[in-house]
PDB file of N, CA and C in Angstrom:
ATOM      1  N   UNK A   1      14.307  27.465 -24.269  1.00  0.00           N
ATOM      2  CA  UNK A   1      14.593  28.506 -23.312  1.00  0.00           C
ATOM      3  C   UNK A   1      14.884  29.790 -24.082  1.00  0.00           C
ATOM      4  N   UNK A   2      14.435  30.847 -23.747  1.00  0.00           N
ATOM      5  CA  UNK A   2      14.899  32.152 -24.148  1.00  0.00           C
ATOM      6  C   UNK A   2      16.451  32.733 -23.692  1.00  0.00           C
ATOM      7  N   UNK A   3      16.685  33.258 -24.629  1.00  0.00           N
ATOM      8  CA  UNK A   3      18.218  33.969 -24.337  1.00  0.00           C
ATOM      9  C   UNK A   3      18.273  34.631 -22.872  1.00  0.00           C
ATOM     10  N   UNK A   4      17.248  35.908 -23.028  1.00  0.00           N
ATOM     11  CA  UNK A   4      17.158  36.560 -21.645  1.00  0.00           C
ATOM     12  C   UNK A   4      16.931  35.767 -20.509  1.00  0.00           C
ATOM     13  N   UNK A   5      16.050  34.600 -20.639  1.00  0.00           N
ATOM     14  CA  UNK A   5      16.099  33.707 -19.123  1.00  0.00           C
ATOM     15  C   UNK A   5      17.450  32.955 -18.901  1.00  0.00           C
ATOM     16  N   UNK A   6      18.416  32.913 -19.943  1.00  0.00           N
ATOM     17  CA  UNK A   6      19.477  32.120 -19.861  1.00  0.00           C
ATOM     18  C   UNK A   6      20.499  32.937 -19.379  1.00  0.00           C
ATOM     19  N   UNK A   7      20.680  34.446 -19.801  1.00  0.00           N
ATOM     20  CA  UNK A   7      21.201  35.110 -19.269  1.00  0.00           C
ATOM     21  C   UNK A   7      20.989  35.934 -17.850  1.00  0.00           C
ATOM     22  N   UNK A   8      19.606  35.872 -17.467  1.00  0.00           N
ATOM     23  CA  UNK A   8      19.912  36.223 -15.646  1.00  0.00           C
ATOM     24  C   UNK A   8      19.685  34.826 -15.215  1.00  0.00           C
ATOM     25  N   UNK A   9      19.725  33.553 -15.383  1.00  0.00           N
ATOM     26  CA  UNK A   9      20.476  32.421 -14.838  1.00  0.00           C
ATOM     27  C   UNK A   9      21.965  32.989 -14.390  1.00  0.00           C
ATOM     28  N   UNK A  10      22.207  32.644 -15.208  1.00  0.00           N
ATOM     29  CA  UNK A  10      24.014  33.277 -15.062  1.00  0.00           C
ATOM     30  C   UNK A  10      24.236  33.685 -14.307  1.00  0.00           C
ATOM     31  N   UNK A  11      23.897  35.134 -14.996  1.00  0.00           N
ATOM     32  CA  UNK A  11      24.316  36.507 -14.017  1.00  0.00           C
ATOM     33  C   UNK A  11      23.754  36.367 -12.527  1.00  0.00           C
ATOM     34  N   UNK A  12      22.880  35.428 -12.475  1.00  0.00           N
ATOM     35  CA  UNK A  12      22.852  35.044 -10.256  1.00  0.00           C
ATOM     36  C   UNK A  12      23.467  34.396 -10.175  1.00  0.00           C
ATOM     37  N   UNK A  13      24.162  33.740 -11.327  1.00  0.00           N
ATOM     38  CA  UNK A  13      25.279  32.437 -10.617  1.00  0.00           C
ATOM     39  C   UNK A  13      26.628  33.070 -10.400  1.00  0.00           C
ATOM     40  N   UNK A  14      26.735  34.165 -11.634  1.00  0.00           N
ATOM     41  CA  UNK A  14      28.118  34.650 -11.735  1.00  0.00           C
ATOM     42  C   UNK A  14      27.896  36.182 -11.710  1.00  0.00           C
ATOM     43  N   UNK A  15      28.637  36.662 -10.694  1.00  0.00           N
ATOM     44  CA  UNK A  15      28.446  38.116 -11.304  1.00  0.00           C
ATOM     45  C   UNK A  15      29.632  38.606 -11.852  1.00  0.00           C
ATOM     46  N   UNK A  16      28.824  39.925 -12.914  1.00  0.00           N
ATOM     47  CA  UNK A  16      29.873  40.586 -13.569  1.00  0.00           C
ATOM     48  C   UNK A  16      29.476  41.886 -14.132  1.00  0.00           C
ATOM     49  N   UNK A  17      29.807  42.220 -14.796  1.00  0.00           N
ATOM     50  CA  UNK A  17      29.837  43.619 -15.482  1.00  0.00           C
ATOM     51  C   UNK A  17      29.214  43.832 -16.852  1.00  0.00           C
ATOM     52  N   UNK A  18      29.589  42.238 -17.508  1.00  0.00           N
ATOM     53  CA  UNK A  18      29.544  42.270 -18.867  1.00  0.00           C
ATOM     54  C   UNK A  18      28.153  42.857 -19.684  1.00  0.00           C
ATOM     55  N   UNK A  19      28.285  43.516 -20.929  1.00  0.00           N
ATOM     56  CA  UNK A  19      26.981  43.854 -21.249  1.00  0.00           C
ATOM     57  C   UNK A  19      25.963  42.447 -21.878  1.00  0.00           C
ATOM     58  N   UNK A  20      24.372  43.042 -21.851  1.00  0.00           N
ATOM     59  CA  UNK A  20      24.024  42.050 -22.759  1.00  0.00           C
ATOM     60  C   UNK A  20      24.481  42.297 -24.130  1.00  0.00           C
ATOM     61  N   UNK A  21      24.700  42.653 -24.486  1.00  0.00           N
ATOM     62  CA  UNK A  21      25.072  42.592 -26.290  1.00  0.00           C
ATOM     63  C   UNK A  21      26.096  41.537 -26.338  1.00  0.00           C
ATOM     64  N   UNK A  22      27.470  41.850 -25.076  1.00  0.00           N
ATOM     65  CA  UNK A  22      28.573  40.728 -25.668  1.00  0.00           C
ATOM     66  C   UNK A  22      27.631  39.407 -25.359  1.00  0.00           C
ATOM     67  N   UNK A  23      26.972  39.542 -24.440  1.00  0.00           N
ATOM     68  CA  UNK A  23      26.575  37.754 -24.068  1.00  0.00           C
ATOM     69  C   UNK A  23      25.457  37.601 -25.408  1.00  0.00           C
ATOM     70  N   UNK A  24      25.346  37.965 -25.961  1.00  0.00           N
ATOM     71  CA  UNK A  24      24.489  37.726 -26.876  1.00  0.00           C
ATOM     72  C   UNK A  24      25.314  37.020 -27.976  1.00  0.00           C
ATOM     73  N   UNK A  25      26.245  37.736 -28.139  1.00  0.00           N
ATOM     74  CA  UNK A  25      27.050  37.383 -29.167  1.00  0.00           C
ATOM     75  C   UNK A  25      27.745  36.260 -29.055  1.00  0.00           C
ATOM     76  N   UNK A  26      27.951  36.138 -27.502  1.00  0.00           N
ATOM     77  CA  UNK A  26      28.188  34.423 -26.787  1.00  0.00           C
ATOM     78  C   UNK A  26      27.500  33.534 -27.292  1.00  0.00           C
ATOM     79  N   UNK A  27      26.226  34.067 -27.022  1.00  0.00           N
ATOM     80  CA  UNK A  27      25.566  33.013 -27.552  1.00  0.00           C
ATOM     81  C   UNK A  27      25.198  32.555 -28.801  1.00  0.00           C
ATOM     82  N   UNK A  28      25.404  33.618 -29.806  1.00  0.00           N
ATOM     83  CA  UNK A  28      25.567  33.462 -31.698  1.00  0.00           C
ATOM     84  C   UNK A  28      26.502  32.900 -31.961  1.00  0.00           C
ATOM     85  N   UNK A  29      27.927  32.647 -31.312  1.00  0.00           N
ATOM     86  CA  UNK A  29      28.644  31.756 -31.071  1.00  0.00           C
ATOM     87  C   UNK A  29      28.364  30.093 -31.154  1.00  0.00           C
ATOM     88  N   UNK A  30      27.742  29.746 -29.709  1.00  0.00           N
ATOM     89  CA  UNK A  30      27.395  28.712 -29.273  1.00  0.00           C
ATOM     90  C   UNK A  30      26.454  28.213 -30.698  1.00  0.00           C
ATOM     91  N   UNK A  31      25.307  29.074 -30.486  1.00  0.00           N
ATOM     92  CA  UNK A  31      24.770  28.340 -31.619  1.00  0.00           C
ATOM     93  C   UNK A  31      24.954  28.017 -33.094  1.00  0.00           C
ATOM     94  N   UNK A  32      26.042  29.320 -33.770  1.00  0.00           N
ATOM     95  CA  UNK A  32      26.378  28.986 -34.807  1.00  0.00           C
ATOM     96  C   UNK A  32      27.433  27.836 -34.868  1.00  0.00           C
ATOM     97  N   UNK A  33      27.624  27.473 -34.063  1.00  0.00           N
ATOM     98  CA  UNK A  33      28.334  26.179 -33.933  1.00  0.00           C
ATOM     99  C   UNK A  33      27.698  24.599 -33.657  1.00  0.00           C
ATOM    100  N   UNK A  34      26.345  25.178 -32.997  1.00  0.00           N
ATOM    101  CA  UNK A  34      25.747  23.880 -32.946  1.00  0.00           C
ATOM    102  C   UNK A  34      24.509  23.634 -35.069  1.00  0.00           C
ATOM    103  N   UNK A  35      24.787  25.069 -35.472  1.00  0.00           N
ATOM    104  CA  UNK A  35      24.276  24.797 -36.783  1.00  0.00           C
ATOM    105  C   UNK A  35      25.540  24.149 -37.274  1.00  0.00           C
ATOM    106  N   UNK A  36      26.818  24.358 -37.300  1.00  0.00           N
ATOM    107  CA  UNK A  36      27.684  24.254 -38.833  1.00  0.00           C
ATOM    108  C   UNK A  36      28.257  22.867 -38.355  1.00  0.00           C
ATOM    109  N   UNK A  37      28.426  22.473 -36.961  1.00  0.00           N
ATOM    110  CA  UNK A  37      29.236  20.995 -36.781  1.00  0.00           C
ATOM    111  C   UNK A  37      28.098  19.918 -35.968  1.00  0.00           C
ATOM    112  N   UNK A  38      27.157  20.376 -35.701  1.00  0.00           N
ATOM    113  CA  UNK A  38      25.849  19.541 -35.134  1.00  0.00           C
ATOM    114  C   UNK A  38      24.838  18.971 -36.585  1.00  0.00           C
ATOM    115  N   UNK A  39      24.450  20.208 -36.680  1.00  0.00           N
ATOM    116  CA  UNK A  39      22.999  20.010 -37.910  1.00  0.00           C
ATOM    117  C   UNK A  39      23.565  20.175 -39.140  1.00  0.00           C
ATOM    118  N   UNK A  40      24.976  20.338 -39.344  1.00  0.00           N
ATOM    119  CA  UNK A  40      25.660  20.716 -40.688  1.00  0.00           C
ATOM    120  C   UNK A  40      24.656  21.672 -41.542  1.00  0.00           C
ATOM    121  N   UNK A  41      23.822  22.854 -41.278  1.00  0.00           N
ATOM    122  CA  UNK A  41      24.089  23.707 -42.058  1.00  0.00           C
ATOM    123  C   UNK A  41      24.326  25.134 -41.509  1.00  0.00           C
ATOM    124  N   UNK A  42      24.719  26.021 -42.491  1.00  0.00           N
ATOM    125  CA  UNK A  42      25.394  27.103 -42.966  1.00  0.00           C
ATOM    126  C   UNK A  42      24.404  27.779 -41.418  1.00  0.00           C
ATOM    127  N   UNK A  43      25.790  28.423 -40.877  1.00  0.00           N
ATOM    128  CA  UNK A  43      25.378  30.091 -40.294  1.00  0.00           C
ATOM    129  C   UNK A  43      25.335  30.897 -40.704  1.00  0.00           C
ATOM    130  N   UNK A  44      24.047  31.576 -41.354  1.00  0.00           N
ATOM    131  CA  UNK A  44      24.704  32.697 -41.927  1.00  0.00           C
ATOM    132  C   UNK A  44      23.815  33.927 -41.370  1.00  0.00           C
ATOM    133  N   UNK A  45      23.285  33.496 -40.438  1.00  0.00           N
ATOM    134  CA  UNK A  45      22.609  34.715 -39.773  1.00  0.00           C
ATOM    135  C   UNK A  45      22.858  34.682 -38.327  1.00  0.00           C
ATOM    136  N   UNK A  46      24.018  35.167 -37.956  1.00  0.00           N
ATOM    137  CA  UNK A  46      24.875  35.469 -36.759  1.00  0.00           C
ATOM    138  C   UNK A  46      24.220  36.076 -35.823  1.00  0.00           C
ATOM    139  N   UNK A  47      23.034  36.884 -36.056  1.00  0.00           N
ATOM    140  CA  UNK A  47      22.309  37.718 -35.357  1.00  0.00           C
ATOM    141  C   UNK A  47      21.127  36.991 -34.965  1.00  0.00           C
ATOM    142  N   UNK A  48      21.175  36.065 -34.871  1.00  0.00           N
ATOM    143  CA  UNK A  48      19.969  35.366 -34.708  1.00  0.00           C
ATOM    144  C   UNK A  48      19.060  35.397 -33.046  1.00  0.00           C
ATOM    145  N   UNK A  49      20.681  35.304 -32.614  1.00  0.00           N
ATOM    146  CA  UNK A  49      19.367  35.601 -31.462  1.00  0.00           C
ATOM    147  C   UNK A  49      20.267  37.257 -30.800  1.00  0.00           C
ATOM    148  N   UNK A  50      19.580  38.083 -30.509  1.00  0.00           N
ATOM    149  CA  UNK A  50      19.308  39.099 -30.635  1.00  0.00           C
ATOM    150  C   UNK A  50      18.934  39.797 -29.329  1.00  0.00           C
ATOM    151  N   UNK A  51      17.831  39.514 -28.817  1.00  0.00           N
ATOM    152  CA  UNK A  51      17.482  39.711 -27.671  1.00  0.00           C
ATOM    153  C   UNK A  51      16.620  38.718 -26.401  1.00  0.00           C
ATOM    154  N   UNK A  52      15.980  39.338 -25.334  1.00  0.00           N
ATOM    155  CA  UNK A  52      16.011  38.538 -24.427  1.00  0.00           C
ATOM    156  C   UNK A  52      15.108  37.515 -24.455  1.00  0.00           C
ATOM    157  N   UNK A  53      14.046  37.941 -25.879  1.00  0.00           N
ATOM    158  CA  UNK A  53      13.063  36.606 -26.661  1.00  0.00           C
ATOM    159  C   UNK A  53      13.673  35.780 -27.523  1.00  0.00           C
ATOM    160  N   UNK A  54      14.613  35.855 -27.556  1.00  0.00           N
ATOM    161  CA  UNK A  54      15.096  35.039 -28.865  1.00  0.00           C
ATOM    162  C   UNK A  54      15.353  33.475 -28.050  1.00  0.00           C
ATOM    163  N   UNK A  55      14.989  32.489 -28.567  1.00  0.00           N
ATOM    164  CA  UNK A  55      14.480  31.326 -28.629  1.00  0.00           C
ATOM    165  C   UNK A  55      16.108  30.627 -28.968  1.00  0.00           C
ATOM    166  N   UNK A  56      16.439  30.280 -27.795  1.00  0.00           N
ATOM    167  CA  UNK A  56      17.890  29.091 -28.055  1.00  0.00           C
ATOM    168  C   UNK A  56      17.051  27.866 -29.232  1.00  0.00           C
ATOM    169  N   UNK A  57      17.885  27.057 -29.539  1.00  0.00           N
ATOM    170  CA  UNK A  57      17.706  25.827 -30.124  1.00  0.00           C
ATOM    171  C   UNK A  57      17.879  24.423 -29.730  1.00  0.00           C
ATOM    172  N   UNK A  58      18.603  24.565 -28.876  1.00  0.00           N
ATOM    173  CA  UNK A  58      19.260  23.148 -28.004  1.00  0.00           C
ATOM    174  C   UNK A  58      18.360  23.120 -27.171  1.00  0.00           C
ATOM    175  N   UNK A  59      17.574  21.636 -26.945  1.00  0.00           N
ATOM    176  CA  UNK A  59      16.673  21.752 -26.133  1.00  0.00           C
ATOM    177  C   UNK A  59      17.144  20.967 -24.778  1.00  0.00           C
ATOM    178  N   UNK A  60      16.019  21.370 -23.607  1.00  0.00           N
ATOM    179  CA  UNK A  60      16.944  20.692 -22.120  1.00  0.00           C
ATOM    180  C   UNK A  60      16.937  18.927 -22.312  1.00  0.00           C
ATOM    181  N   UNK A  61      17.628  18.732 -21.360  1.00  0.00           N
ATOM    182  CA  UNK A  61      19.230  19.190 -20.764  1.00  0.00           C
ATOM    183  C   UNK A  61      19.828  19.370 -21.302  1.00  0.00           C
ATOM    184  N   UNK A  62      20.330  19.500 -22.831  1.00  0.00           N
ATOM    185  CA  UNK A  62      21.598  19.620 -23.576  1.00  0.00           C
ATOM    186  C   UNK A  62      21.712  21.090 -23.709  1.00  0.00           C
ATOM    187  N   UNK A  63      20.518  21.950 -22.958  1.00  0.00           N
ATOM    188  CA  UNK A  63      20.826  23.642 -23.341  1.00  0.00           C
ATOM    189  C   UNK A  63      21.911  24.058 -22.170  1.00  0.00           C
ATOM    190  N   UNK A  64      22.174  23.456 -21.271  1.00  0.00           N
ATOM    191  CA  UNK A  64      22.914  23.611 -20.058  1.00  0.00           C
ATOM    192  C   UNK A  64      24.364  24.069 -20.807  1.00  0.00           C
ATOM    193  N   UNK A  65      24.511  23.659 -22.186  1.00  0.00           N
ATOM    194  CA  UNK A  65      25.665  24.243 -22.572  1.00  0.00           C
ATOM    195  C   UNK A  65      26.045  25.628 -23.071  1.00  0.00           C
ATOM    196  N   UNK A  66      24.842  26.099 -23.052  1.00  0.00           N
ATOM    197  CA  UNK A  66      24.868  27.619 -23.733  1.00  0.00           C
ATOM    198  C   UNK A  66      25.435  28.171 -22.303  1.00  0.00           C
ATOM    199  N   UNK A  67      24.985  28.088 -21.060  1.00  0.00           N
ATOM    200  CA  UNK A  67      24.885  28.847 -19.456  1.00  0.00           C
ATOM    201  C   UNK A  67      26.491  27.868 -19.458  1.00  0.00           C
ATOM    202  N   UNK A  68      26.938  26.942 -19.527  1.00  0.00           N
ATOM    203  CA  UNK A  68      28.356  26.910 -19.255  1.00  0.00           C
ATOM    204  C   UNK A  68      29.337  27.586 -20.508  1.00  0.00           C
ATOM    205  N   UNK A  69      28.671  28.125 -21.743  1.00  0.00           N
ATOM    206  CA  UNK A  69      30.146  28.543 -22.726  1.00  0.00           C
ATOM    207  C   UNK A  69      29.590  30.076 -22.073  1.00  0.00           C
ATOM    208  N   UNK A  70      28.819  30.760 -21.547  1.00  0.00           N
ATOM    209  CA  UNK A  70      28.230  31.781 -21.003  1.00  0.00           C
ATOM    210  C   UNK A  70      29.411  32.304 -19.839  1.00  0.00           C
ATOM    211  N   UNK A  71      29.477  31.316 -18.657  1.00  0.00           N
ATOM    212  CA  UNK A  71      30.255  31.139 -17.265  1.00  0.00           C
ATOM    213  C   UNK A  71      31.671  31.052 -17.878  1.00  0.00           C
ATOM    214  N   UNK A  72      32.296  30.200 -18.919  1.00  0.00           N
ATOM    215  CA  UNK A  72      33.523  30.402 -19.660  1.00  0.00           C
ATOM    216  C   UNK A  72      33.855  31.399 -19.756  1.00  0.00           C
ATOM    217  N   UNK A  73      33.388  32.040 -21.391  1.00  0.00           N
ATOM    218  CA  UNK A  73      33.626  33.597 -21.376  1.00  0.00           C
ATOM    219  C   UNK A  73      33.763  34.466 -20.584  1.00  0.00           C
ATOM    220  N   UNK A  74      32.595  35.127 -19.430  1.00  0.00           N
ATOM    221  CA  UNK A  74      32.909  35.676 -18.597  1.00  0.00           C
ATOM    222  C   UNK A  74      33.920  35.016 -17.745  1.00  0.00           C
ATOM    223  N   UNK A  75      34.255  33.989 -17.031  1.00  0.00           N
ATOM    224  CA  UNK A  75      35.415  34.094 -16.436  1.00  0.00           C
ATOM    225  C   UNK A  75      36.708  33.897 -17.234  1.00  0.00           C
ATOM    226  N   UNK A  76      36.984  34.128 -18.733  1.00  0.00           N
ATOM    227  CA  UNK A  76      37.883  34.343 -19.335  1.00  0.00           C
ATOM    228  C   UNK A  76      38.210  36.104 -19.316  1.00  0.00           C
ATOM    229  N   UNK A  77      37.608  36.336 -19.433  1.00  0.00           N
ATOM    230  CA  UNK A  77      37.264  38.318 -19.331  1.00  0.00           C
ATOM    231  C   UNK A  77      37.919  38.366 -18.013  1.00  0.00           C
ATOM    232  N   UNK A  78      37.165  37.801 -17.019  1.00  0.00           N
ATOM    233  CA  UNK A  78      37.596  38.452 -15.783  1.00  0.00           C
ATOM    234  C   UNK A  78      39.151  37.619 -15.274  1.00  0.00           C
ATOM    235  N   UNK A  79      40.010  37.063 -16.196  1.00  0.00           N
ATOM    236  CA  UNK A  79      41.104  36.235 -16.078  1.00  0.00           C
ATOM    237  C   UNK A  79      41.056  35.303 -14.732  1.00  0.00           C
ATOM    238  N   UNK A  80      39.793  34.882 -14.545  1.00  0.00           N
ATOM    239  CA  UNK A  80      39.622  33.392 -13.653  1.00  0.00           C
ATOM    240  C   UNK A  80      39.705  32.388 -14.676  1.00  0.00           C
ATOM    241  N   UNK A  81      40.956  32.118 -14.695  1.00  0.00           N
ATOM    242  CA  UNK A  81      41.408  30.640 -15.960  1.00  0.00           C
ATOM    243  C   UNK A  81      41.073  29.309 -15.506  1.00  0.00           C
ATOM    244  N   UNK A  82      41.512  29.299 -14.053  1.00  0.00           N
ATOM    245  CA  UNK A  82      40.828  28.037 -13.247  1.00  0.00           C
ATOM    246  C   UNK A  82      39.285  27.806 -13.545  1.00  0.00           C
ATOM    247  N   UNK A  83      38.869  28.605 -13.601  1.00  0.00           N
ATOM    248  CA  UNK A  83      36.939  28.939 -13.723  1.00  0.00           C
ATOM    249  C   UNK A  83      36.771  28.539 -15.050  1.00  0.00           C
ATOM    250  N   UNK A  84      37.412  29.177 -15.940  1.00  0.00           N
ATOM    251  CA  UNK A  84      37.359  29.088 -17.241  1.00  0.00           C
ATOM    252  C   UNK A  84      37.445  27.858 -18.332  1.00  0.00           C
ATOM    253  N   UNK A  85      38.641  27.390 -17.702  1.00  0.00           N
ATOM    254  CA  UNK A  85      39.483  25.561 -17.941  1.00  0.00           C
ATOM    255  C   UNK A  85      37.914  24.610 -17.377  1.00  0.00           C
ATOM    256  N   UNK A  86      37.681  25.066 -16.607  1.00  0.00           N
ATOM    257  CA  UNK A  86      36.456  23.847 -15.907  1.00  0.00           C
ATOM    258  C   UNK A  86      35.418  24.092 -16.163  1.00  0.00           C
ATOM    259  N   UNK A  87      34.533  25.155 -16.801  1.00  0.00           N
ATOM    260  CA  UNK A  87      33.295  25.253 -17.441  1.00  0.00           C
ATOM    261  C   UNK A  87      33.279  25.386 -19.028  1.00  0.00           C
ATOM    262  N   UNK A  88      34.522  25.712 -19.536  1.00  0.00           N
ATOM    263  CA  UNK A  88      34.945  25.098 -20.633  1.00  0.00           C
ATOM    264  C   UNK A  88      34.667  23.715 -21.335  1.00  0.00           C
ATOM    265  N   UNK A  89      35.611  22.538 -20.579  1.00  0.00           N
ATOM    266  CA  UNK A  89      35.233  21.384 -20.527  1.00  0.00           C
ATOM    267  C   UNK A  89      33.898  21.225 -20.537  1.00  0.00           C
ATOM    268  N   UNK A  90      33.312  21.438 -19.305  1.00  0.00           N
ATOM    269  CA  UNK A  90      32.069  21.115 -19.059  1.00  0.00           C
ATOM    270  C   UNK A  90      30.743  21.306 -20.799  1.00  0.00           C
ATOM    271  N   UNK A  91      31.387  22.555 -20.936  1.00  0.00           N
ATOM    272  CA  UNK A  91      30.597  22.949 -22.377  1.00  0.00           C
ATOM    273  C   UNK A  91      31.206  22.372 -23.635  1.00  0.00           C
ATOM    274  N   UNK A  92      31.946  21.324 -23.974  1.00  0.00           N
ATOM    275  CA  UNK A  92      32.705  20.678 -24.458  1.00  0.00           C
ATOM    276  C   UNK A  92      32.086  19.229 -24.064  1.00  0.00           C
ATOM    277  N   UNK A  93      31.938  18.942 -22.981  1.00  0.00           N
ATOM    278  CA  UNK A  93      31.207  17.560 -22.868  1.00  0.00           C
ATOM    279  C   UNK A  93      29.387  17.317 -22.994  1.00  0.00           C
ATOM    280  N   UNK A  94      29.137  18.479 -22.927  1.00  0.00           N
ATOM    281  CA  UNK A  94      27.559  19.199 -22.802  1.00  0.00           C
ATOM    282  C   UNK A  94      27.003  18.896 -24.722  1.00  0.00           C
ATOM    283  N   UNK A  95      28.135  19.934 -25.346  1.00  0.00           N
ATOM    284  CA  UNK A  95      27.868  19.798 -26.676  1.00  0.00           C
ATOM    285  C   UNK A  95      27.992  18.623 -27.424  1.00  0.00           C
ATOM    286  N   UNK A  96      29.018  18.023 -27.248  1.00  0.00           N
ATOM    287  CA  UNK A  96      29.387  15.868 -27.787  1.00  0.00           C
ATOM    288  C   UNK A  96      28.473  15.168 -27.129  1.00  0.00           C
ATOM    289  N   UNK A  97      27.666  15.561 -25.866  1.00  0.00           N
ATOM    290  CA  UNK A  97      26.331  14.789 -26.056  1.00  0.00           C
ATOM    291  C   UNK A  97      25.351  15.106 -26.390  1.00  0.00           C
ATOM    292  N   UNK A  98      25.129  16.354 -26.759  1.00  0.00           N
ATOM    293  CA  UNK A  98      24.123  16.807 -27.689  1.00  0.00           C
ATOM    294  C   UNK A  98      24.061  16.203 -28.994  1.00  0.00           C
ATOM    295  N   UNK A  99      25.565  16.150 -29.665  1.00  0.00           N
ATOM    296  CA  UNK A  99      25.965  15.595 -30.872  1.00  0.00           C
ATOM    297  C   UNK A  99      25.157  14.139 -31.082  1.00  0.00           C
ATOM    298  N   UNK A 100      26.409  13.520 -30.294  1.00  0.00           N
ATOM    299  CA  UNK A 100      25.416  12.148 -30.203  1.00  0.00           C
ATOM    300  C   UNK A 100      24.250  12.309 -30.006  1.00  0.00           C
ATOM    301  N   UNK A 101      23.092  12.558 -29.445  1.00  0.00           N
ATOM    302  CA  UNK A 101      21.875  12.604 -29.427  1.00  0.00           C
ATOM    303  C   UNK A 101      21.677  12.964 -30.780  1.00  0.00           C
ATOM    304  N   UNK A 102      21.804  13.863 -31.528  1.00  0.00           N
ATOM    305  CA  UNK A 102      21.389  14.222 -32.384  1.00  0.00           C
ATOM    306  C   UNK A 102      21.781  13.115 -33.781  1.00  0.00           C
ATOM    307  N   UNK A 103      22.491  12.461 -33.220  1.00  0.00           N
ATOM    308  CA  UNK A 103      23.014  11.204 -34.183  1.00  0.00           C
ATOM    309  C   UNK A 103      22.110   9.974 -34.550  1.00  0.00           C
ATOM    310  N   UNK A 104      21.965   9.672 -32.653  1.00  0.00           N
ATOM    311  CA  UNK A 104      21.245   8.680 -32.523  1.00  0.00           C
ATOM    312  C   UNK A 104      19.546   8.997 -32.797  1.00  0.00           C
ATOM    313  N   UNK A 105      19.146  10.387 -33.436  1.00  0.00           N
ATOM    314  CA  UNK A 105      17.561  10.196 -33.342  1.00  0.00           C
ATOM    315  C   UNK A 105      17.675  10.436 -34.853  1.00  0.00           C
ATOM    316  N   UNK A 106      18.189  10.777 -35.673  1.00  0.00           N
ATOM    317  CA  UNK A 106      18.199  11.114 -37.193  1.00  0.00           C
ATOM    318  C   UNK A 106      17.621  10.155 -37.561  1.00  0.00           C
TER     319      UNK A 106
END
């Protein structure tokens, strides 16, 4: 999935204000995390994805976690903590089965 299709997902699910640049950076987040504790190697290009072509890595269904740490953030910004606590999780249980998957096919 591309960044930009992942981000007006969202933004019809959730609205907000936020720019694309921060959600971008959401998502250099997400993924530099699925490089350094998933695939164990090095992030070192933070900028990776960039704009609305840039090419996630997690493939479906396990990409469903980028659009829930996405729905997190923004409702951490907009101090919906209830919102936040529960798509949190959700991107927390999204990523440990990505993990495992990625365990079980090595």
């Amino acid at each position: 999935m591309k960044a930009g299709e992942l981000i007006a997902i969202v933004d019809s699910i959730k609205q907000n204000e936020i720019s694309e640049d921060v959600k971008f950076a959401w998502l250099n987040e997400a993924e530099a995390r699925v490089l350094c504790e998933i695939r164990k190697e090095p992030a070192l290009d933070m900028g990776a994805i960039s704009c609305g072509e840039s090419e996630l890595s997690v493939p479906s269904p396990y990409s469903k976690m980028y659009s829930m740490y996405l729905v997190a953030m923004i409702a951490f910004v907009l101090g919906e903590y209830d919102t936040y606590a529960k798509a949190n999780a959700e991107y927390e249980q999204v990523f440990y089965e990505y993990a495992k998957y990625c365990i079980r096919t090595r």
